[in-house]
Protein backbone atom coordinates (compact mmCIF):
# COMPACT_ATOMS: atom_id res chain seq x y z
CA UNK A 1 -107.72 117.46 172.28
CA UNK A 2 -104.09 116.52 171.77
CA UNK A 3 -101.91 119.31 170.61
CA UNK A 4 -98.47 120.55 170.48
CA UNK A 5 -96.93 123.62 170.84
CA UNK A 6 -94.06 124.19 168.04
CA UNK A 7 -90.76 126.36 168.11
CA UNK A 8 -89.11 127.85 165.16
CA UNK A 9 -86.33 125.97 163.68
CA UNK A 10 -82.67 126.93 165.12
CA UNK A 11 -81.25 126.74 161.70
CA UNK A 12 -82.95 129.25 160.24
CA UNK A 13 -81.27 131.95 163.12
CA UNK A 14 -77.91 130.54 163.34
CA UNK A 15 -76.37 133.11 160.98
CA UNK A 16 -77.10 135.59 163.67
CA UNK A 17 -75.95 133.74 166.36
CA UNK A 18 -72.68 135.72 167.56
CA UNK A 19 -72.78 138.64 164.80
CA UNK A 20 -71.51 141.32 165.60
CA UNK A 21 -74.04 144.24 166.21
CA UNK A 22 -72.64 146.23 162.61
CA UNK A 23 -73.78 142.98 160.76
CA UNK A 24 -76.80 142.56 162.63
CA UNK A 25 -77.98 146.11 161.61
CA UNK A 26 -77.19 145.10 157.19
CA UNK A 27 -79.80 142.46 158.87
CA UNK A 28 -82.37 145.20 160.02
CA UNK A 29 -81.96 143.22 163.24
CA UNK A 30 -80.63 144.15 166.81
CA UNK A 31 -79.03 142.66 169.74
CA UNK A 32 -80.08 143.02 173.27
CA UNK A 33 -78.52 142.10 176.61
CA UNK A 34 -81.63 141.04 178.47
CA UNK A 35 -82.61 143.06 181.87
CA UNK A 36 -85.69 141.75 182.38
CA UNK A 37 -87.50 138.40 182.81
CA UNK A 38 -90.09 137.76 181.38
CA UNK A 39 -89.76 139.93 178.87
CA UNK A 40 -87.95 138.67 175.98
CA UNK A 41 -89.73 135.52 174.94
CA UNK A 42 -87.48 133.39 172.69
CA UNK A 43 -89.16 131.85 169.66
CA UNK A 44 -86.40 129.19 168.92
CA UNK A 45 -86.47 128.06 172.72
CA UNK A 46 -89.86 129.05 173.38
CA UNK A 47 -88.44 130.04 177.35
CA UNK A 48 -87.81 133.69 178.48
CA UNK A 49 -84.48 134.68 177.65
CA UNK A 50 -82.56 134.82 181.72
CA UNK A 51 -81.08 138.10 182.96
CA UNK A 52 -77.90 138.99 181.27
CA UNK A 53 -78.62 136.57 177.92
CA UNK A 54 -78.10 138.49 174.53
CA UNK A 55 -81.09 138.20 172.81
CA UNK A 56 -81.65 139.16 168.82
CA UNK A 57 -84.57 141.44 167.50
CA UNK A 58 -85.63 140.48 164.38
CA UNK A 59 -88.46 140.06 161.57
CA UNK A 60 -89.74 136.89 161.06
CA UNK A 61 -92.42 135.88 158.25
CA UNK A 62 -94.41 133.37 160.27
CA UNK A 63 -97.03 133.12 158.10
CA UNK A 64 -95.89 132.85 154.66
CA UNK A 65 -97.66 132.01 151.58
CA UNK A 66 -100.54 133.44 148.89
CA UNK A 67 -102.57 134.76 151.31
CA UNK A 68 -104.40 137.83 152.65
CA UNK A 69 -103.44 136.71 156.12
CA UNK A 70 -99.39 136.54 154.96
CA UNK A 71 -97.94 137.89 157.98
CA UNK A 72 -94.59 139.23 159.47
CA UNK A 73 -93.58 140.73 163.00
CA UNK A 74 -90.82 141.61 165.22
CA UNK A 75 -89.52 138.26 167.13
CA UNK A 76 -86.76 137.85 170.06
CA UNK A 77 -84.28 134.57 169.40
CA UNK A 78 -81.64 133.93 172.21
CA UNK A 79 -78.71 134.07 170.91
CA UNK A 80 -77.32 130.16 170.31
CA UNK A 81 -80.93 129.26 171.08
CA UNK A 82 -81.84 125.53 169.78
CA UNK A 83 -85.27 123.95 168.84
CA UNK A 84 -87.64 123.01 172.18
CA UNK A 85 -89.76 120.11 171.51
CA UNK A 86 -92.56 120.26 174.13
CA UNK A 87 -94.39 117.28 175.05
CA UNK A 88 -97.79 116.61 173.88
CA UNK A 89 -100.10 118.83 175.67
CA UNK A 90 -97.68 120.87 177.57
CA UNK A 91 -97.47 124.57 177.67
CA UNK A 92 -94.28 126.58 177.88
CA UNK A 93 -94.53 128.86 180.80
CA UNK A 94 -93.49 131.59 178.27
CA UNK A 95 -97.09 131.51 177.20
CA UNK A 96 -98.92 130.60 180.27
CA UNK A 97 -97.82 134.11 181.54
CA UNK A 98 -99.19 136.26 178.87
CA UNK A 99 -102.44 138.10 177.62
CA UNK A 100 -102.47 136.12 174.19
CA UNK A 101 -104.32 136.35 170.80
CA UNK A 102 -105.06 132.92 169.32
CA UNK A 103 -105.53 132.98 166.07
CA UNK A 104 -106.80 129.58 163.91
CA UNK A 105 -105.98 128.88 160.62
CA UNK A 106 -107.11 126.23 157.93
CA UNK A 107 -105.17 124.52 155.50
CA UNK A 108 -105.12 127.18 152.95
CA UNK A 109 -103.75 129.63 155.74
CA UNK A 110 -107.30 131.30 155.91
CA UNK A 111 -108.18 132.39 159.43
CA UNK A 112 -111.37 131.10 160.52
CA UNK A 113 -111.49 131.83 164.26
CA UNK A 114 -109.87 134.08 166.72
CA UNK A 115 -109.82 134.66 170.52
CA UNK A 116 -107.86 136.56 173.10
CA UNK A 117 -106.95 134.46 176.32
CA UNK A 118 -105.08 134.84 179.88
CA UNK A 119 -102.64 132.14 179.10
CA UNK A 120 -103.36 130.34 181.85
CA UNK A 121 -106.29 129.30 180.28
CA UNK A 122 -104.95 128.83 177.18
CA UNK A 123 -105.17 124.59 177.09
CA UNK A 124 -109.37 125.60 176.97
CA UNK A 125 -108.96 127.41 174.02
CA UNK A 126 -106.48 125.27 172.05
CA UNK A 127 -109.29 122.37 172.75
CA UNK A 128 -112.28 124.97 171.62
CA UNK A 129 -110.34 125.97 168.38
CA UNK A 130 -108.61 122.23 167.42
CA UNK A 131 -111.61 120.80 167.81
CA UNK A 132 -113.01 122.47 165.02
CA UNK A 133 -112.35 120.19 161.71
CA UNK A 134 -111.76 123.29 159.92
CA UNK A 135 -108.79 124.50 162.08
CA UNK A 136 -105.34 123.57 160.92
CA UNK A 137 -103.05 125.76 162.75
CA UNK A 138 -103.16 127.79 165.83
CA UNK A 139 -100.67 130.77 165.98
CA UNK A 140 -100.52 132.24 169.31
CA UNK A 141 -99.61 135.89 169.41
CA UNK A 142 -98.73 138.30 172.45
CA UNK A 143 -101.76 140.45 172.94
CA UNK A 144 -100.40 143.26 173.89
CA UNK A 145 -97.45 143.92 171.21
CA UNK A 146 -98.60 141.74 168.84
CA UNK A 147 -95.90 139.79 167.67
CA UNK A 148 -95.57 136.45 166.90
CA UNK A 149 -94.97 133.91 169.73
CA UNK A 150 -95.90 130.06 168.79
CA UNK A 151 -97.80 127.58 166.58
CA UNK A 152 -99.88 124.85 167.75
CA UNK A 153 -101.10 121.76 165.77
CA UNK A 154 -102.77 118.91 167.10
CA UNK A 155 -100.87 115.66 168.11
């Protein structure tokens, strides 16, 4: 199954990029200097932020709409981060290295399926759950905190 993993739009960040940490707080968001890699998985890049980067904490609707599954969690963006555009069928190391939840969606943004998944085994799954007719969307979570990490559609 072709697929391909999808990163959150810069321009919906760059407001953020460079505010100081007084406007990011009217924001309800935060600014880190990153310490630790892996550890602050950039949504925008879809890459690990690298030691010393300033990362911003934020909430992020990533699944929007009328739905019971409408959904919203805390997501790191590097600061000045732009768009990735992973080939088809390649997995950003940022997931391959995480206990994730895999949740599929159909068109209406109903979930139909779920699994949790080493992500090194996460190209099995994305074939399992894509190749289900129903399944529209994947949106890959971290396991462990739960936030938001990447969609997947197929190719």
């Amino acid at each position: 199954m072709q697929f391909r993993v999808l990163g959150l739009d810069a321009a919906h960040f760059q407001h953020l990029y460079g505010a100081s940490d007084a406007a990011l707080a009217t924001l309800g968001a935060r600014a880190y200097r990153v310490d630790r890699s892996p550890g602050y998985p950039c949504r925008v890049s879809l890459e690990d932020a690298r030691l010393g980067e300033r990362a911003i904490l934020l909430n992020h609707e990533h699944l929007p709409g009328n739905t019971p599954y409408r959904s919203r969690h805390a997501i790191f963006v590097r600061d000045g981060a732009t768009r990735a555009s992973p080939e088809v069928g390649e997995l950003p190391s940022y997931l391959t290295r995480r206990l994730l939840s895999v949740r599929a969606f159909d068109a209406e943004a109903m979930m139909t399926d779920a699994d949790v998944v080493d992500g090194k085994d996460l190209a099995a799954l994305i074939g399992r759950l894509l190749g289900d007719a129903r399944n529209h969307r994947l949106h890959v979570h971290n396991a462990r905190q739960g936030c938001y990490l990447a969609a997947i559609e197929r190719a």
